[in-house]
Protein backbone atom coordinates (compact mmCIF):
# COMPACT_ATOMS: atom_id res chain seq x y z
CA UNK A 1 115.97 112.28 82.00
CA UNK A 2 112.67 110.50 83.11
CA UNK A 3 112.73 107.29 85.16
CA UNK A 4 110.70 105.57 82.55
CA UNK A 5 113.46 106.84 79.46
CA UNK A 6 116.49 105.46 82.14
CA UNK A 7 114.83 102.07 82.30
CA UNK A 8 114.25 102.07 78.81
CA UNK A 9 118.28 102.55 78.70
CA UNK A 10 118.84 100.19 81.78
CA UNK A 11 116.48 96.98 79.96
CA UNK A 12 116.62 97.57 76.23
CA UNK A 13 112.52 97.52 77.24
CA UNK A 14 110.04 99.45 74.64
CA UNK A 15 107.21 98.89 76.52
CA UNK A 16 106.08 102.31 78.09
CA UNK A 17 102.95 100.57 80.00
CA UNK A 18 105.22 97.12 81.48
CA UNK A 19 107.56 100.29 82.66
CA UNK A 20 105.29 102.73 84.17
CA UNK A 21 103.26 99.93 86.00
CA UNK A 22 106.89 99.13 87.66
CA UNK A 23 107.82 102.10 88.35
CA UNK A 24 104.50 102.85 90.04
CA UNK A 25 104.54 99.20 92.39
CA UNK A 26 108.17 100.29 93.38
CA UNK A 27 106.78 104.06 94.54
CA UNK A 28 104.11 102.02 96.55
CA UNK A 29 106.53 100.01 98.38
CA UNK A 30 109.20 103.15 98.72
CA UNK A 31 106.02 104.89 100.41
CA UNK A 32 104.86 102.60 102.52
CA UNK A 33 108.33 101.41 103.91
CA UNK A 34 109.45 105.19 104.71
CA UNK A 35 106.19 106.06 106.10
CA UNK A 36 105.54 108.61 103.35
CA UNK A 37 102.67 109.77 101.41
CA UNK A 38 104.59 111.73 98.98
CA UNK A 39 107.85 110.98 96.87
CA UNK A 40 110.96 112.97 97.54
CA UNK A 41 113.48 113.26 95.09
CA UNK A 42 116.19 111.58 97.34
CA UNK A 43 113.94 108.57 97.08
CA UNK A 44 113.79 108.31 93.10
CA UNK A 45 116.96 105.85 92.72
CA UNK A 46 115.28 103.48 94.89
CA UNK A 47 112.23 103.20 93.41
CA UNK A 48 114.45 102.92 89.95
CA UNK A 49 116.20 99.96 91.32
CA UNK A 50 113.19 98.37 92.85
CA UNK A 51 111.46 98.54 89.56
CA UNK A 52 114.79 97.60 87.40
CA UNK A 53 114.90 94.26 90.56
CA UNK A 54 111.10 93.91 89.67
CA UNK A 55 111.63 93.35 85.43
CA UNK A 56 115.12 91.14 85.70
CA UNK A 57 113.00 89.25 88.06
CA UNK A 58 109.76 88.66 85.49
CA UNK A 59 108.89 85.16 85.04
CA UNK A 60 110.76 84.08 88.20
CA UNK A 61 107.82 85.07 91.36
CA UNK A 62 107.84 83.34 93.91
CA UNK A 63 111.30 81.73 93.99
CA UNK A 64 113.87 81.59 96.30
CA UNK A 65 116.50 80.27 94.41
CA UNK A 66 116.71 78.25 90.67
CA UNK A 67 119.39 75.89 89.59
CA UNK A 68 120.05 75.78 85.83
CA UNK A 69 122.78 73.84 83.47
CA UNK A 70 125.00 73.55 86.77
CA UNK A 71 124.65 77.01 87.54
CA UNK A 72 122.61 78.34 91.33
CA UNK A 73 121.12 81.69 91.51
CA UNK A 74 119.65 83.11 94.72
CA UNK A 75 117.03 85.93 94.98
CA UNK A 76 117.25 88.35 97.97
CA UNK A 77 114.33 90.88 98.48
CA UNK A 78 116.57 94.02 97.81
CA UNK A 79 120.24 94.65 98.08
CA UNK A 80 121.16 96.36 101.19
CA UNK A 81 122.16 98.99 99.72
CA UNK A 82 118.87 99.74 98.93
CA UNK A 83 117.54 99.48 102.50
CA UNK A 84 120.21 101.84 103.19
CA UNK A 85 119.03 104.67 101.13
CA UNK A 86 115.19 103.84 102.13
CA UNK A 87 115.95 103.67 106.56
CA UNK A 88 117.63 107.51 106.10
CA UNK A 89 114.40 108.82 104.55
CA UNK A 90 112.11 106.25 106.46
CA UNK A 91 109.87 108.57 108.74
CA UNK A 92 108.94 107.22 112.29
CA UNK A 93 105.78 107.07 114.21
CA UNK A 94 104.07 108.11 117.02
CA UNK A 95 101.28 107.19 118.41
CA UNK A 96 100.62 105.51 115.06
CA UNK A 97 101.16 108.50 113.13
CA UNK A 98 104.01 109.21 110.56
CA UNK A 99 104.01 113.15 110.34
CA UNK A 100 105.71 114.52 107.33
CA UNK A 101 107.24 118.10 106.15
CA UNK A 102 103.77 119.34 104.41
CA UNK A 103 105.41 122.34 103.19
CA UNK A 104 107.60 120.81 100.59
């Protein structure tokens, strides 16, 4: 099963376009945070969460937190749990250079 079709599932969305244009701002940030110029498939939940963070969070930019009818909601960047997945794939540099497995 696709990303896109497990969003679909995750959101209720139809809208193929909204979905793909998620899932391709969360494989920007998933690449540039591990250093990586190409996806791996250990990194594909990630980039499913970051996008699923990215649509609950539509309409809301910019906010740190909203109080509604009594009610306080917070917005972190990402759970940790996220992070966590993304620092054990997260490639480091030298000399300003991130060098990856080209073979793969």
């Amino acid at each position: 099963m696709s990303n896109i079709e497990k969003l679909k599932i995750l959101t209720g969305e139809s809208n193929d376009t909204l979905l793909e244009i998620l899932l391709a701002d969360a494989m920007e940030v998933v690449l540039s945070y591990t250093n990586r110029e190409k996806m791996i498939p250990e990194l594909e939940y990630p980039v499913r969460e970051l996008a699923l963070i990215a649509y609950n969070r539509m309409g809301t930019e910019g906010e740190s937190g909203r109080s509604e009818g009594g009610e306080s909601y917070s917005f972190e960047d990402a759970p940790k749990r996220i992070y966590d997945v993304l620092d054990k794939y997260r490639l480091v540099r030298v000399g300003g250079r991130a060098y990856e497995d080209k073979k793969k």
